[in-house]
C-alpha atoms as a PDB file:
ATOM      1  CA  UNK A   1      47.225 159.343 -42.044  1.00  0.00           C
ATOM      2  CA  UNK A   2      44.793 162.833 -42.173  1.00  0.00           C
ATOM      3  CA  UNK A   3      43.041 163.179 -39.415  1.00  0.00           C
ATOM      4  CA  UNK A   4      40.250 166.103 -39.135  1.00  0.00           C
ATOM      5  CA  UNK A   5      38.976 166.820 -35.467  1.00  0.00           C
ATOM      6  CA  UNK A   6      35.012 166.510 -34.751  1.00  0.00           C
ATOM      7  CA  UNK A   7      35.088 167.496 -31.122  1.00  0.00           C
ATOM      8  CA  UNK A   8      37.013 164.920 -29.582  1.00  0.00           C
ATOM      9  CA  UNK A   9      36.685 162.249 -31.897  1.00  0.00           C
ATOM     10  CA  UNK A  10      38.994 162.539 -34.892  1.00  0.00           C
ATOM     11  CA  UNK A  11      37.773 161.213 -38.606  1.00  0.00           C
ATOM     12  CA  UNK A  12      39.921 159.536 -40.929  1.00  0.00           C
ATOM     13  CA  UNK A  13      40.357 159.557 -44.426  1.00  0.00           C
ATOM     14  CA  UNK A  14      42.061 156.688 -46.192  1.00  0.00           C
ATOM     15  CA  UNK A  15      41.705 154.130 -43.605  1.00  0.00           C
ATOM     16  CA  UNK A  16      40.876 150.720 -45.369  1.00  0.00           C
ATOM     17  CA  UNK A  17      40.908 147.065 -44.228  1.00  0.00           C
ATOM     18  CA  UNK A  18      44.253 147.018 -46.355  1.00  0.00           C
ATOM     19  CA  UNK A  19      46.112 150.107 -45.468  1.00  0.00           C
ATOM     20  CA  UNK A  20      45.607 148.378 -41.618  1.00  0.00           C
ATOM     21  CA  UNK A  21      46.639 145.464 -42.603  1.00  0.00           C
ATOM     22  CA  UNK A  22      50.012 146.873 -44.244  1.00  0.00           C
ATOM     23  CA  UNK A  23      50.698 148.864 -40.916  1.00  0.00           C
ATOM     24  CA  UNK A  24      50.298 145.600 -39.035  1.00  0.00           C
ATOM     25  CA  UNK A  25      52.907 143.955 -41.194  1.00  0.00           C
ATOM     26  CA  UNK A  26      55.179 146.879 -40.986  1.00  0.00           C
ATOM     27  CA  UNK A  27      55.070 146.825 -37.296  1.00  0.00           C
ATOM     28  CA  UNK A  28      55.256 142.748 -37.527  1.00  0.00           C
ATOM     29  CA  UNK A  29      52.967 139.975 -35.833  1.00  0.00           C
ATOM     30  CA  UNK A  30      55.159 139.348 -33.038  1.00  0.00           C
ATOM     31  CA  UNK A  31      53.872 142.040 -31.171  1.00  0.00           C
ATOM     32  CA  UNK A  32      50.068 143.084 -32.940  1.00  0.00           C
ATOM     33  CA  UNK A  33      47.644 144.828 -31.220  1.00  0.00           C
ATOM     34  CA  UNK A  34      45.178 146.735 -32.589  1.00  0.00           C
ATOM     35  CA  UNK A  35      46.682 149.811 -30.180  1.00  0.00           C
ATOM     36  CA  UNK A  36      50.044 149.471 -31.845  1.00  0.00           C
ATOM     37  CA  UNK A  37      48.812 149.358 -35.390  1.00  0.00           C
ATOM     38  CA  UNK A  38      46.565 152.469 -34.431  1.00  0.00           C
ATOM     39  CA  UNK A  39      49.675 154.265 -32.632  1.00  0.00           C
ATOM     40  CA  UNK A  40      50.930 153.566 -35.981  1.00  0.00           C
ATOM     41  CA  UNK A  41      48.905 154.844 -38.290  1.00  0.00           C
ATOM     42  CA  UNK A  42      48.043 158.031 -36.060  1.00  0.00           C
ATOM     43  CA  UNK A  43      44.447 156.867 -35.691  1.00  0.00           C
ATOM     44  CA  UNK A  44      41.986 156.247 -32.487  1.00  0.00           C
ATOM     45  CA  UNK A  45      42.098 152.483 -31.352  1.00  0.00           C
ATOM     46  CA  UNK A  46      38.512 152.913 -32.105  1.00  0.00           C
ATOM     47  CA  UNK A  47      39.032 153.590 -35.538  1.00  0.00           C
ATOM     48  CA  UNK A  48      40.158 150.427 -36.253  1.00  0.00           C
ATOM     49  CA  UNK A  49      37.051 148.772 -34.769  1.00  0.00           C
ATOM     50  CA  UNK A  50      35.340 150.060 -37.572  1.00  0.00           C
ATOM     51  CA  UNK A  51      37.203 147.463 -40.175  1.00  0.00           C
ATOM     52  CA  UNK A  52      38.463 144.994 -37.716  1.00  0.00           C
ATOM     53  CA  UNK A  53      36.154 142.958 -35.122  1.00  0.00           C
ATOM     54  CA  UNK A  54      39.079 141.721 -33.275  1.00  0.00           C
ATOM     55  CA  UNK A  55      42.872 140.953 -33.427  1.00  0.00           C
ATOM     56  CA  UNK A  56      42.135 138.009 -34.886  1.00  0.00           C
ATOM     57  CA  UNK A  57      39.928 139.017 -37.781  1.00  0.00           C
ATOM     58  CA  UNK A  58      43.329 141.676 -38.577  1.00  0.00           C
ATOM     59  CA  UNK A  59      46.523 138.592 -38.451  1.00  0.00           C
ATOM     60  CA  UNK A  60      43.684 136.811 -40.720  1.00  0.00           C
ATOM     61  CA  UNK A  61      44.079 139.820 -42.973  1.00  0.00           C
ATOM     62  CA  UNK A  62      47.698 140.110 -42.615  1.00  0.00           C
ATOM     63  CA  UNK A  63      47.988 136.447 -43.346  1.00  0.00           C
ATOM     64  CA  UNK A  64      46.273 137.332 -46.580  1.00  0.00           C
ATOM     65  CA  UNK A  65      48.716 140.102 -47.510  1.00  0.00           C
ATOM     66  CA  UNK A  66      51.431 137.825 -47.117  1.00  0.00           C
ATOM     67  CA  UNK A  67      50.006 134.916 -49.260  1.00  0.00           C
ATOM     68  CA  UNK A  68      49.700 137.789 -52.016  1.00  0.00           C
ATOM     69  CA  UNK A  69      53.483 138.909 -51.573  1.00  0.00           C
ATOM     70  CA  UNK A  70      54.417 135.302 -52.194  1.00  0.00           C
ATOM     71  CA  UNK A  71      56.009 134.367 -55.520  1.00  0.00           C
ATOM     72  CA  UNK A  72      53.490 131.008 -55.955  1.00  0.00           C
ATOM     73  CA  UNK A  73      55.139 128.614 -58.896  1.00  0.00           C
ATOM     74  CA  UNK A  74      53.349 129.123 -62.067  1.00  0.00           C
ATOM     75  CA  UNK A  75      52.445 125.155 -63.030  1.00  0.00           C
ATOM     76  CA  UNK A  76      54.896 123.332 -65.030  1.00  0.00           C
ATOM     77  CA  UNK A  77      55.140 119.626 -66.188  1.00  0.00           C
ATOM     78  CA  UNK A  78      57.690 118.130 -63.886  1.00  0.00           C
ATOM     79  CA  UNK A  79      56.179 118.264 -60.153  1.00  0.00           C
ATOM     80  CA  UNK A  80      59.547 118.642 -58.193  1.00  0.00           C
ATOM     81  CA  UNK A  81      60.703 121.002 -59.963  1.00  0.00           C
ATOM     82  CA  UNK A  82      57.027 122.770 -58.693  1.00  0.00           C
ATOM     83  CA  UNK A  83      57.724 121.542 -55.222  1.00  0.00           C
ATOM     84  CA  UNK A  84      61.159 122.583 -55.067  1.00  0.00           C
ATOM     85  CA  UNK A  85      60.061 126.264 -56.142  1.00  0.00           C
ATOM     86  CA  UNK A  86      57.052 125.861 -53.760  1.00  0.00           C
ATOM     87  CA  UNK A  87      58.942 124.672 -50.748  1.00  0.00           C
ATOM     88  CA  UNK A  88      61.588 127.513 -51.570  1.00  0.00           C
ATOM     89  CA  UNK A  89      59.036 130.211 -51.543  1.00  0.00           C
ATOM     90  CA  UNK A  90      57.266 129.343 -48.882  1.00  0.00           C
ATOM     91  CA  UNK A  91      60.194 128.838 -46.276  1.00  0.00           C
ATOM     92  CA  UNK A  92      60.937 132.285 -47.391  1.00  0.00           C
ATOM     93  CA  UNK A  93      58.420 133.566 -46.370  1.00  0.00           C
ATOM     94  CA  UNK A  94      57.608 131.604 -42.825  1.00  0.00           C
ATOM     95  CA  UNK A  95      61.712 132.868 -41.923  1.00  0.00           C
ATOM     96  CA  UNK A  96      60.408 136.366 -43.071  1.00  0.00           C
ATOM     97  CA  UNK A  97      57.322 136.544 -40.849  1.00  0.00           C
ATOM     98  CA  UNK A  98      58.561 134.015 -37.863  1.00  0.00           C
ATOM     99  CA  UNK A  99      55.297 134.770 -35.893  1.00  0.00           C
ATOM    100  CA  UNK A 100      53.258 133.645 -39.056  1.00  0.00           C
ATOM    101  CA  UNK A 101      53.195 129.824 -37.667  1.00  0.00           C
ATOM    102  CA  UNK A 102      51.832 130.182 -34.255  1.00  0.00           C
ATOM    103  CA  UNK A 103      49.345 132.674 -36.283  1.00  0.00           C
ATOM    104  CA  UNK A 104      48.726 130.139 -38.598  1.00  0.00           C
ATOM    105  CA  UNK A 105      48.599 127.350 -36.626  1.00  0.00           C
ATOM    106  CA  UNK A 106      46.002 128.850 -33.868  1.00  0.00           C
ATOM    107  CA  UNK A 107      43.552 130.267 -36.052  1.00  0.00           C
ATOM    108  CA  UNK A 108      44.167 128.324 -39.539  1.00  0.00           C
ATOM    109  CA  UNK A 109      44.715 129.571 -42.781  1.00  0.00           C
ATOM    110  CA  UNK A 110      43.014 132.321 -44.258  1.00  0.00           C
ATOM    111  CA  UNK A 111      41.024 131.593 -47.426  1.00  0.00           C
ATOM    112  CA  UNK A 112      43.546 133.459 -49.687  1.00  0.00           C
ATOM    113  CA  UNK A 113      45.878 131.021 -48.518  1.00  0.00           C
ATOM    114  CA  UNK A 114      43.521 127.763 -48.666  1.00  0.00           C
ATOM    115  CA  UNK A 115      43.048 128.813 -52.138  1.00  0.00           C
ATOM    116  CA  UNK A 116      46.817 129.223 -53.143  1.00  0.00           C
ATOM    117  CA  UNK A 117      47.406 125.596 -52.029  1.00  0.00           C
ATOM    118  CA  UNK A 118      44.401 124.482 -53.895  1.00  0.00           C
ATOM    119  CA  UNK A 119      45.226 125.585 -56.978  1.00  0.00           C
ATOM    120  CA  UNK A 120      48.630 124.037 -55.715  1.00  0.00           C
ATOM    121  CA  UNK A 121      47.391 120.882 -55.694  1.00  0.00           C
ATOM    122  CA  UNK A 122      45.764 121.381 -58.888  1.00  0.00           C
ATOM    123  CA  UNK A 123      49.614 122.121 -60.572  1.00  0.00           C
ATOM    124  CA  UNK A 124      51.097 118.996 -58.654  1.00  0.00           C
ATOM    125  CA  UNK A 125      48.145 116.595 -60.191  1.00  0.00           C
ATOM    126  CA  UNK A 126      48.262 118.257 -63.910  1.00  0.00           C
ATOM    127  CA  UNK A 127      52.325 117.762 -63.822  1.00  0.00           C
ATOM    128  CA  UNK A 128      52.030 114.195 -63.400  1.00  0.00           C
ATOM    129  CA  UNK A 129      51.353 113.414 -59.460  1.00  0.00           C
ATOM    130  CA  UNK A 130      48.427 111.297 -58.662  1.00  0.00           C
ATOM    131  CA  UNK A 131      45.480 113.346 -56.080  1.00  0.00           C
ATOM    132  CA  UNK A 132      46.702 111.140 -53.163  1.00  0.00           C
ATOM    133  CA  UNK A 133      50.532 111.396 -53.752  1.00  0.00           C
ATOM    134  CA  UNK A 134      49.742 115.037 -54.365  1.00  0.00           C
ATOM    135  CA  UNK A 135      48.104 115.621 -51.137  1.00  0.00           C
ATOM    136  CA  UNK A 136      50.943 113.972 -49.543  1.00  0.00           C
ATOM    137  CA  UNK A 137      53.504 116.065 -51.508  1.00  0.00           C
ATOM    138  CA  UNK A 138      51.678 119.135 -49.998  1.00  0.00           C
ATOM    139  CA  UNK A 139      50.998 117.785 -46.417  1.00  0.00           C
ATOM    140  CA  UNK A 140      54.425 116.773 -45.860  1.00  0.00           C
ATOM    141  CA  UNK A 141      55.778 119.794 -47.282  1.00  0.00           C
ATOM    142  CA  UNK A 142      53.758 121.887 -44.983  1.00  0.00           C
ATOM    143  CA  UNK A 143      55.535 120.447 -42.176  1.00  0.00           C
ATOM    144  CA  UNK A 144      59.350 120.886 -43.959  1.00  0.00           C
ATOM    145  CA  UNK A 145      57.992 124.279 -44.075  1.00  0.00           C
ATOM    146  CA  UNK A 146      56.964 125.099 -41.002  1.00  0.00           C
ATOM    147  CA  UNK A 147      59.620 123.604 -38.557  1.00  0.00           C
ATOM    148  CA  UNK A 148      62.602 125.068 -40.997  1.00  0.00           C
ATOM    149  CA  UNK A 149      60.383 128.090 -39.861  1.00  0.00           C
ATOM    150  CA  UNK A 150      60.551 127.362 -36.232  1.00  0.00           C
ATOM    151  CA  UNK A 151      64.328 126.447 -36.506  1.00  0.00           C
ATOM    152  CA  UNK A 152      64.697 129.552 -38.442  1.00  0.00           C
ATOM    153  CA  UNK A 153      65.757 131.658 -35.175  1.00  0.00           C
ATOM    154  CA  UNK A 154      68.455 129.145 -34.026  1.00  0.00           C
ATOM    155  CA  UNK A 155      70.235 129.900 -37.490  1.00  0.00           C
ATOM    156  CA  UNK A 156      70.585 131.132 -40.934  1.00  0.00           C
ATOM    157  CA  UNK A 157      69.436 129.698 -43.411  1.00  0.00           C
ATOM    158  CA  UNK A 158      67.133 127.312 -41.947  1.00  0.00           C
ATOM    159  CA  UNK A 159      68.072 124.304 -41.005  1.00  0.00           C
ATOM    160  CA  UNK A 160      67.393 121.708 -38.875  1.00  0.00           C
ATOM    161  CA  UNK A 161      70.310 119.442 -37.013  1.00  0.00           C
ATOM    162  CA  UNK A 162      71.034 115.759 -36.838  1.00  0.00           C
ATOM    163  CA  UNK A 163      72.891 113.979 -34.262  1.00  0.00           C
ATOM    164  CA  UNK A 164      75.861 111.773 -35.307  1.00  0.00           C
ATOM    165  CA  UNK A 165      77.584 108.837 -33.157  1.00  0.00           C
ATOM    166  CA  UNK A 166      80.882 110.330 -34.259  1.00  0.00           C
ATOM    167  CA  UNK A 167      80.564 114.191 -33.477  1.00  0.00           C
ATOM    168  CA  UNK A 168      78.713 117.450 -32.905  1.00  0.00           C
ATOM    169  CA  UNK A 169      75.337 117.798 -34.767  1.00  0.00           C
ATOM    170  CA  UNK A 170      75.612 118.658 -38.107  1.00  0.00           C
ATOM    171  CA  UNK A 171      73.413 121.352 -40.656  1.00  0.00           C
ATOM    172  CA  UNK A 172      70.803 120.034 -42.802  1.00  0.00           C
ATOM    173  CA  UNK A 173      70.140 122.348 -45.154  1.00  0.00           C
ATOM    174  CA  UNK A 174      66.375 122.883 -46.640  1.00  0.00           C
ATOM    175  CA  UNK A 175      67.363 121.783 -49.656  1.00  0.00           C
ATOM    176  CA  UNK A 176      68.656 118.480 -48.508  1.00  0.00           C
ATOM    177  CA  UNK A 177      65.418 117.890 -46.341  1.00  0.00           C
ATOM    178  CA  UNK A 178      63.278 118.853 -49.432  1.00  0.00           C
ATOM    179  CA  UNK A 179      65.546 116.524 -51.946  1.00  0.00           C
ATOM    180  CA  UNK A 180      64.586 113.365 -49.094  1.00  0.00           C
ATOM    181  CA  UNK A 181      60.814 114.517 -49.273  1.00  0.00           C
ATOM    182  CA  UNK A 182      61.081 114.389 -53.197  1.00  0.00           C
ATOM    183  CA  UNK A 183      63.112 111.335 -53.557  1.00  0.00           C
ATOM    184  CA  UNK A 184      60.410 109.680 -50.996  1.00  0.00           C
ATOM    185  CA  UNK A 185      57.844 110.486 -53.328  1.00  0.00           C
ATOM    186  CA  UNK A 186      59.360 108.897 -56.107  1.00  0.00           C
ATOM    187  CA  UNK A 187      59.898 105.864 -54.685  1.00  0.00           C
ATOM    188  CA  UNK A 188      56.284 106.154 -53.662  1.00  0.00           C
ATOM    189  CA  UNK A 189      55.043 106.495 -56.810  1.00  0.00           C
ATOM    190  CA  UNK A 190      57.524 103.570 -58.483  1.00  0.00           C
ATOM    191  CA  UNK A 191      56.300 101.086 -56.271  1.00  0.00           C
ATOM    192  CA  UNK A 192      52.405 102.187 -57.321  1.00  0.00           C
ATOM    193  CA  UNK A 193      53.364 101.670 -60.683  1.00  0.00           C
END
């Protein structure tokens, strides 16, 4: 990043909301502070003050830049095949980012991402689910989603384990869990019928 002196406070050229928010994924959310991201981009902590009110306010941004660098399903007319790619990208993204749940989950999503999964629940209802079995689709997902996340560190790919009477816990893939969450729904929606 140019810098220019002014006495002792340097000016900055370049520095945007964005190009912060970039450095602060670069450098990751585990350990975000508004020091490292400046140390980063070769700028005053100060500087950043001028974009950024607080840490928070900056993971909200980051959180945004992620939700942008997701590949969101474009609708379709069978809903699990929309959940399926949904659940996939999403996981993705949760292993790639492991700090993005506590984020997430202490300060909420950011409205980039309340968006994406409103306009997600728009694609479940138009390919076929009903607005309650859709919410449920997307609430139950959430969860999938975030504990393969949180499981994410104990192994690769995600997984989650199950205890059997006969012998060691086994893998569950994602897949698996998401195939139960989809079957569920069908049944769901058979016995509404």
């Amino acid at each position: 990043m140019a810098t220019e002196s002014r006495g002792d406070r340097p000016w900055h050229r370049g520095l945007t909301r964005r190009s912060i928010a970039e450095a602060a994924l670069e450098g990751g959310l585990e350990q975000l502070t508004l020091a490292t991201v400046a140390e980063r981009l070769e700028v005053s902590h100060a500087a950043l003050y001028r974009h950024f009110t607080n840490r928070d306010d900056l993971v909200l941004a980051v959180m945004d830049l992620i939700a942008e660098q997701v590949e969101w399903p474009a609708p379709t007319d069978d809903w699990t095949h929309y959940l399926r790619r949904l659940g996939e990208q999403l996981v993705t993204s949760f292993v790639e980012h492991p700090a993005l749940v506590a984020e997430a989950r202490r300060l909420g999503p950011p409205p980039t991402i309340v968006a994406k999964i409103d306009q997600s629940f728009v694609a479940l209802c138009e390919a076929g689910l009903g607005e309650e079995d859709a919410a449920l689709a997307l609430t139950l997902l959430s969860a999938l989603v975030d504990w393969a996340a949180v499981s994410a560190p104990l192994s690769s790919p995600p997984i989650l384990e199950h205890v059997r009477s006969d012998g060691p816990p086994q893998p569950v893939a994602f897949d698996a869990q998401l195939d139960v969450l989809i079957a569920g729904l069908r049944v769901r929606i058979e016995r509404s019928e």
